[in-house]
C-alpha atoms as a PDB file:
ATOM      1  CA  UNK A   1       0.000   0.000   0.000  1.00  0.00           C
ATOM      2  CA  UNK A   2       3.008   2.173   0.521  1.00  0.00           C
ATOM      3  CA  UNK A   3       4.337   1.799  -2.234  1.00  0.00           C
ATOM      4  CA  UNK A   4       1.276   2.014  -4.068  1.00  0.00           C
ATOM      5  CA  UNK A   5       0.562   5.674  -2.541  1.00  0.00           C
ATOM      6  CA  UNK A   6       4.327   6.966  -3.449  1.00  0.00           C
ATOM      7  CA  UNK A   7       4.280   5.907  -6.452  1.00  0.00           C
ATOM      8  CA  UNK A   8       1.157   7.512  -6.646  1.00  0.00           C
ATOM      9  CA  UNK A   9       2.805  10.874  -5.278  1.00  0.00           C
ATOM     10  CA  UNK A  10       5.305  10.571  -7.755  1.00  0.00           C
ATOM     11  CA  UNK A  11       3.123  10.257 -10.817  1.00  0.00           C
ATOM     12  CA  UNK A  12       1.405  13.391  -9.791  1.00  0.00           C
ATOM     13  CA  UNK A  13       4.576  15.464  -9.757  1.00  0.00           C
ATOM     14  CA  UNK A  14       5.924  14.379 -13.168  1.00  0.00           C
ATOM     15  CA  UNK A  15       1.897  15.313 -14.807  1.00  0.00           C
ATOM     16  CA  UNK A  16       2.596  18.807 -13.326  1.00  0.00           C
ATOM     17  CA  UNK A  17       5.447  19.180 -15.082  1.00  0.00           C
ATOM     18  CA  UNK A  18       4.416  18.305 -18.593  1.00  0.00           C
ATOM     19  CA  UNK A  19       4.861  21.155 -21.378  1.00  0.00           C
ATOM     20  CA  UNK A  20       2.085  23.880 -20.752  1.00  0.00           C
ATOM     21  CA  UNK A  21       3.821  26.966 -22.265  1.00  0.00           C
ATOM     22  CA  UNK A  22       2.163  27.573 -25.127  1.00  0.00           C
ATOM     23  CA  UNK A  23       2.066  30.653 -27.992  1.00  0.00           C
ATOM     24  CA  UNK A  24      -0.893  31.946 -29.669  1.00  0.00           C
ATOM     25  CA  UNK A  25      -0.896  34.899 -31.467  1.00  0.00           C
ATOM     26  CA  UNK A  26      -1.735  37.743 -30.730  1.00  0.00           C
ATOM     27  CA  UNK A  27      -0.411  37.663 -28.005  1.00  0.00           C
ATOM     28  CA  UNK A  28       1.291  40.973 -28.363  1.00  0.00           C
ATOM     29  CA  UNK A  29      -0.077  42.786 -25.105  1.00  0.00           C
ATOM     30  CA  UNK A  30      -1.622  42.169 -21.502  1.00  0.00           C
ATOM     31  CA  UNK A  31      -4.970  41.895 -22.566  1.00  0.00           C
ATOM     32  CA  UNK A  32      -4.191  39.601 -25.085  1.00  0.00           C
ATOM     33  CA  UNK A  33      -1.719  37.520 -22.904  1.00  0.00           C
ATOM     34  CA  UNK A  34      -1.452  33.696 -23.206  1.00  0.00           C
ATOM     35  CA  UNK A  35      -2.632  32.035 -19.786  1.00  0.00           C
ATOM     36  CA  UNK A  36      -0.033  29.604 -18.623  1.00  0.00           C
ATOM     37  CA  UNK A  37      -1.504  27.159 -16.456  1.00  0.00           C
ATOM     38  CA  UNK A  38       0.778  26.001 -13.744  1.00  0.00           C
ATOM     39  CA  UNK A  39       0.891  23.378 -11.393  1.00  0.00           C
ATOM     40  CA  UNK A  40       1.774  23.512  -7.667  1.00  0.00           C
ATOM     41  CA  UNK A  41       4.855  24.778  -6.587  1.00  0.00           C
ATOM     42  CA  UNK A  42       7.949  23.658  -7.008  1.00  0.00           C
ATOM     43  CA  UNK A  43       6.888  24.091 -10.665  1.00  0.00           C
ATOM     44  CA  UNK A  44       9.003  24.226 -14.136  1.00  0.00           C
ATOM     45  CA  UNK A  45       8.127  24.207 -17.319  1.00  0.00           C
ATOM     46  CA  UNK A  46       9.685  24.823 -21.218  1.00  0.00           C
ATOM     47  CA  UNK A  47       7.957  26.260 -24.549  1.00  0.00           C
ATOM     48  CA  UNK A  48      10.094  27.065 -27.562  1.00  0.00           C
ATOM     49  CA  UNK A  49       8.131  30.402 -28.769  1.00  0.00           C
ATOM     50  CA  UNK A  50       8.680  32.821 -31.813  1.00  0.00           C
ATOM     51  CA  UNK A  51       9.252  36.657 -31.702  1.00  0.00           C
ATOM     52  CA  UNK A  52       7.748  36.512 -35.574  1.00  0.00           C
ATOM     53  CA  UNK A  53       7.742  38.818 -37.437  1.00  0.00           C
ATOM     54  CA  UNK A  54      10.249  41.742 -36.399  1.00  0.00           C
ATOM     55  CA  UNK A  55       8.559  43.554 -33.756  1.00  0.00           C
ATOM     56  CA  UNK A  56       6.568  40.715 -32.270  1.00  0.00           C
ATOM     57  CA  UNK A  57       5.783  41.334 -28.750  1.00  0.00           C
ATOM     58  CA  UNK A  58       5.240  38.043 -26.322  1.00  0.00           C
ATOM     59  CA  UNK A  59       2.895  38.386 -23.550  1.00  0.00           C
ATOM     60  CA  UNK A  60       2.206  35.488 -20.639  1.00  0.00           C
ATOM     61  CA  UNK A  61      -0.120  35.205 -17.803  1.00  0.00           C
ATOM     62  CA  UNK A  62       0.416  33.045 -14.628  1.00  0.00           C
ATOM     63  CA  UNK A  63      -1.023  32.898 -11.280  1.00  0.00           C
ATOM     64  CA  UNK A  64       2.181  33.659  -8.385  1.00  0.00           C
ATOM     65  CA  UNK A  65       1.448  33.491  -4.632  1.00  0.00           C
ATOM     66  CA  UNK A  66       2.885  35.788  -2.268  1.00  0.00           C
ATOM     67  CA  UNK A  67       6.194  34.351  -1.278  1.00  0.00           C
ATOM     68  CA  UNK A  68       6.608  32.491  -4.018  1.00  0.00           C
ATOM     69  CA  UNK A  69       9.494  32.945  -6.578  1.00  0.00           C
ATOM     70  CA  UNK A  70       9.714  32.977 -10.301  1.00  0.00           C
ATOM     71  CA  UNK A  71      12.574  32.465 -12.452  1.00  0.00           C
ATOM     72  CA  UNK A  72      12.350  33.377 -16.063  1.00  0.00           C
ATOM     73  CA  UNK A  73      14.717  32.690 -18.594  1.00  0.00           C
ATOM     74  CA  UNK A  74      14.541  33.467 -22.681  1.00  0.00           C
ATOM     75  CA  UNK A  75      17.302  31.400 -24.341  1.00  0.00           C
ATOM     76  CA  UNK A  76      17.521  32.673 -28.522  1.00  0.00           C
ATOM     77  CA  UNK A  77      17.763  29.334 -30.904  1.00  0.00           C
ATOM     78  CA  UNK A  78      18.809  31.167 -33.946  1.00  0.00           C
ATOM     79  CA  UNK A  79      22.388  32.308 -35.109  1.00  0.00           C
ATOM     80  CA  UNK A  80      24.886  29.777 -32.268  1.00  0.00           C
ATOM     81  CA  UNK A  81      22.494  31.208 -29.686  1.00  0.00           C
ATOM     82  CA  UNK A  82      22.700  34.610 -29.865  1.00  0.00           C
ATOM     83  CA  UNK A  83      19.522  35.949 -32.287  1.00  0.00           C
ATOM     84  CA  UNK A  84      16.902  37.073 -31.186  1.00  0.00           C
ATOM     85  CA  UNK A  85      18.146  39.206 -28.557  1.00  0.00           C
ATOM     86  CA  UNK A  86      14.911  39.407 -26.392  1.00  0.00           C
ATOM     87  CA  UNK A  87      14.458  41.779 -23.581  1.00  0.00           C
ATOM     88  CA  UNK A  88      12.001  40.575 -20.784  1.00  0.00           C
ATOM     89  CA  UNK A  89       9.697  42.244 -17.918  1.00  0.00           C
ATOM     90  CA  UNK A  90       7.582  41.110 -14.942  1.00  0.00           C
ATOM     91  CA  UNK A  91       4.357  42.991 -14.574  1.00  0.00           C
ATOM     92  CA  UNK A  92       2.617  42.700 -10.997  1.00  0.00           C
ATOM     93  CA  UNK A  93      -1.511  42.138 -10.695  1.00  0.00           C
ATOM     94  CA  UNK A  94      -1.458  46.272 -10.685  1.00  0.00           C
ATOM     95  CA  UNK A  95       0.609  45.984 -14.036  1.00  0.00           C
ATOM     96  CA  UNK A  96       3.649  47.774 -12.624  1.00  0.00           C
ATOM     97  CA  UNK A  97       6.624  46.501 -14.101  1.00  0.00           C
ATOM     98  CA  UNK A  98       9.035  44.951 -10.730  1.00  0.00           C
ATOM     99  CA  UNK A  99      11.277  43.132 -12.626  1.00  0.00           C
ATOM    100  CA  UNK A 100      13.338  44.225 -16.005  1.00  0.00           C
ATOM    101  CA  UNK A 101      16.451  42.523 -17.741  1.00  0.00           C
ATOM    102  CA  UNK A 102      17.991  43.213 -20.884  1.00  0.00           C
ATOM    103  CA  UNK A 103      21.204  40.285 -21.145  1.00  0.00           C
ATOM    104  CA  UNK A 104      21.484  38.031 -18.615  1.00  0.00           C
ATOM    105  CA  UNK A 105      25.255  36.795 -20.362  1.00  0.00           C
ATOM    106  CA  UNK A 106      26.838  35.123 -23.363  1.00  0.00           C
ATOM    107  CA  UNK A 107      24.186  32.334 -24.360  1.00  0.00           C
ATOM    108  CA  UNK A 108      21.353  33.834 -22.929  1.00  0.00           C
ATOM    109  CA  UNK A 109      18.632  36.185 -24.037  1.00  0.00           C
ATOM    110  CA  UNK A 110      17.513  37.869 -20.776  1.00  0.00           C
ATOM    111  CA  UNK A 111      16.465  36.306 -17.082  1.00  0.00           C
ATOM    112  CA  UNK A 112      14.992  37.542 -14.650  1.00  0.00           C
ATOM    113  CA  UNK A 113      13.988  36.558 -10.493  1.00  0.00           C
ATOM    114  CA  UNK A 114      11.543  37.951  -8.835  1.00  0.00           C
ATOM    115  CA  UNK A 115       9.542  37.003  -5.082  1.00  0.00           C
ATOM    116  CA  UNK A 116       6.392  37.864  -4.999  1.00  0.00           C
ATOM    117  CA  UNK A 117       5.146  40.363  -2.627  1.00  0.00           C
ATOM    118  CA  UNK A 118       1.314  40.027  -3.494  1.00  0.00           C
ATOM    119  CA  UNK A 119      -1.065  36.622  -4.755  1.00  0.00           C
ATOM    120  CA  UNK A 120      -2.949  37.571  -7.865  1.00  0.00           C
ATOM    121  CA  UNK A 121      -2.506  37.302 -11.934  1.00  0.00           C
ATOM    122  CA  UNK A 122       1.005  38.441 -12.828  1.00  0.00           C
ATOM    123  CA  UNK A 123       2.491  39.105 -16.524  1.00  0.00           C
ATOM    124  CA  UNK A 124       5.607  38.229 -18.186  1.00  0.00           C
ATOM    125  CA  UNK A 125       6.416  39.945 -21.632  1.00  0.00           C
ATOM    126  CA  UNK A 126       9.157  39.457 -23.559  1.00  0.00           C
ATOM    127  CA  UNK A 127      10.529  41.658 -26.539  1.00  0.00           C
ATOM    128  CA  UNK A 128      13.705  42.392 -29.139  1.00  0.00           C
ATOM    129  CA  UNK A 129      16.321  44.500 -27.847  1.00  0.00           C
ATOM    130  CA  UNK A 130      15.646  48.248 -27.947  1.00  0.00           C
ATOM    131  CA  UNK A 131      11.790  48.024 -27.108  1.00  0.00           C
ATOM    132  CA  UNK A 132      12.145  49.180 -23.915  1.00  0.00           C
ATOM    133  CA  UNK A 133       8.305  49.711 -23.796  1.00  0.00           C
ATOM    134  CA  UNK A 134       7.624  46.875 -24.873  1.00  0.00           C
ATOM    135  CA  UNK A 135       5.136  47.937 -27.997  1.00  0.00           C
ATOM    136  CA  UNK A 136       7.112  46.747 -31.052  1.00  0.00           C
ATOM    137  CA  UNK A 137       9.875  49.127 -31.664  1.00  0.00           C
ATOM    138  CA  UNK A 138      12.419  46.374 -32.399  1.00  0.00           C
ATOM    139  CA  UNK A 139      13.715  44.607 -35.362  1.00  0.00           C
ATOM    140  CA  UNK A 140      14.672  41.004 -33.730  1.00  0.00           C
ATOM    141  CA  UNK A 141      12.814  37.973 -34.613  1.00  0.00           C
ATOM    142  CA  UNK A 142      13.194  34.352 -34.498  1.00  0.00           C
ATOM    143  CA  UNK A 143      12.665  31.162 -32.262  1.00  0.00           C
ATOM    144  CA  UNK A 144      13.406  31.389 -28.232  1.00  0.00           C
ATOM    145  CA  UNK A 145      13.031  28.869 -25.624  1.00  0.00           C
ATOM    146  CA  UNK A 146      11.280  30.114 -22.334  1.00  0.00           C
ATOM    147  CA  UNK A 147      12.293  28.531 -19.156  1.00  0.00           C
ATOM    148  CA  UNK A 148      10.029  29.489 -16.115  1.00  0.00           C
ATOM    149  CA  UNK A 149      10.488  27.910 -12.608  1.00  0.00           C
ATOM    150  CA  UNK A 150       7.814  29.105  -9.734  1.00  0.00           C
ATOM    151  CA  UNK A 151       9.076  27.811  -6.247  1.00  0.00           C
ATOM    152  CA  UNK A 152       7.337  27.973  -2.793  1.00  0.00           C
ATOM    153  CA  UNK A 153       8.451  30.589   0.217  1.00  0.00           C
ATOM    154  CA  UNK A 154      11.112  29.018   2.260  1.00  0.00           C
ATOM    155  CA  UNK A 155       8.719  28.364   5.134  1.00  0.00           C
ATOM    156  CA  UNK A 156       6.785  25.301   2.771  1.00  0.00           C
ATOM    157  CA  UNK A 157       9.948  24.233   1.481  1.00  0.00           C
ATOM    158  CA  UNK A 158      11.020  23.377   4.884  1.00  0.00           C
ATOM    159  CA  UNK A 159       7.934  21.776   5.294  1.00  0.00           C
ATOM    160  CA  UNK A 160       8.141  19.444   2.677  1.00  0.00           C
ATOM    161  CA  UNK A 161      11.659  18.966   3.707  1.00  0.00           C
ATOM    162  CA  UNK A 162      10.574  17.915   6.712  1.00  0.00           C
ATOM    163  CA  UNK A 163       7.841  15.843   5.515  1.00  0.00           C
ATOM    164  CA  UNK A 164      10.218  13.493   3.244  1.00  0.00           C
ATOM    165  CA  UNK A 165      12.558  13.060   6.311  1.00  0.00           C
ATOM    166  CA  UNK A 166       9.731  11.923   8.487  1.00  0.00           C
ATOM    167  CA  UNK A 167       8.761   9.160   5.968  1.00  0.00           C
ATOM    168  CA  UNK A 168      12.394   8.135   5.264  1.00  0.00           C
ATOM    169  CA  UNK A 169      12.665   8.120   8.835  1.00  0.00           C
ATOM    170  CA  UNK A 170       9.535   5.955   9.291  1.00  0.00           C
ATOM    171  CA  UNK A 171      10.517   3.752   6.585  1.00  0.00           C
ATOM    172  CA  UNK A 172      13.318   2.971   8.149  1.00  0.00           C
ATOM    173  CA  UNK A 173      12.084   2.043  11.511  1.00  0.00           C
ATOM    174  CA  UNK A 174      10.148  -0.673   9.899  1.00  0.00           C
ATOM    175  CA  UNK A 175      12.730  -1.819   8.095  1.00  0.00           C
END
């Protein structure tokens, strides 16, 4: 029975991290934002997405929990890595922008970390280089992979921690 439950447990992490990052266009401002639909935290999650054609503007929305933080990161797939050179933002439920990066290094298009203060509907955009508005003003295009990670406040992760040393623990007893 035991065994039956973790492997159980285990089954339901790896459907919560299947591919859910998805582009439609347009999807080229807030109110026309692709929903991402996550799963509990810790949560990860891939999409390969286009800024097509030049002055394509990406716009995602996600649910983040206060505490909670979010790691984005835009890797470009054309020309060894380095095309399109996408700038990316975090917008908070109020649509304030509390997050900005332009390069985050050689082999990367732009990342960005951010712990949210507030629970609500949060959106990530993502642009070519020199669209500092993000409206369009840019000439980069081309296929990007988005990475986005979403992991609990500390306080649940040492919960959890705790949790999987008490049933190690236990398991072992009866061993």
């Amino acid at each position: 029975m035991k065994k039956l439950l973790f492997a159980s447990m285990l089954a339901g992490l790896s459907v919560a991290s299947q591919a859910i990052i998805f582009e439609f266009e347009s999807n080229n401002t807030t109110g026309t934002a692709n929903l991402i639909t996550r799963g509990a935290s810790p949560w990860a999650d891939v999409g390969q997405l286009s800024l097509n054609p030049a002055g394509d503007n990406d716009y995602f929305m996600f649910t983040l929990f206060a505490g909670e933080t979010l790691t984005a990161i835009t890797t470009p797939m054309q020309t060894q890595f380095s095309a399109p050179d996408t700038m990316i933002h975090l917008l908070d439920p109020g649509l304030v922008e509390v997050a900005f990066n332009d390069d985050a290094g050689s082999g990367f298009g732009s990342a960005i970390r951010y712990t949210a203060l507030t629970s609500g509907t949060y959106y990530l955009g993502i642009t070519g280089f020199g669209d500092r508005n993000f409206v369009g003003n840019h000439t980069e295009f081309g296929d990007y992979v988005l990475t986005m990670s979403i992991v609990p406040e500390p306080g649940t992760m040492i919960a959890l921690g705790a949790g999987a040393a008490a049933l190690v623990a236990r398991r072992r007893r009866r061993a």
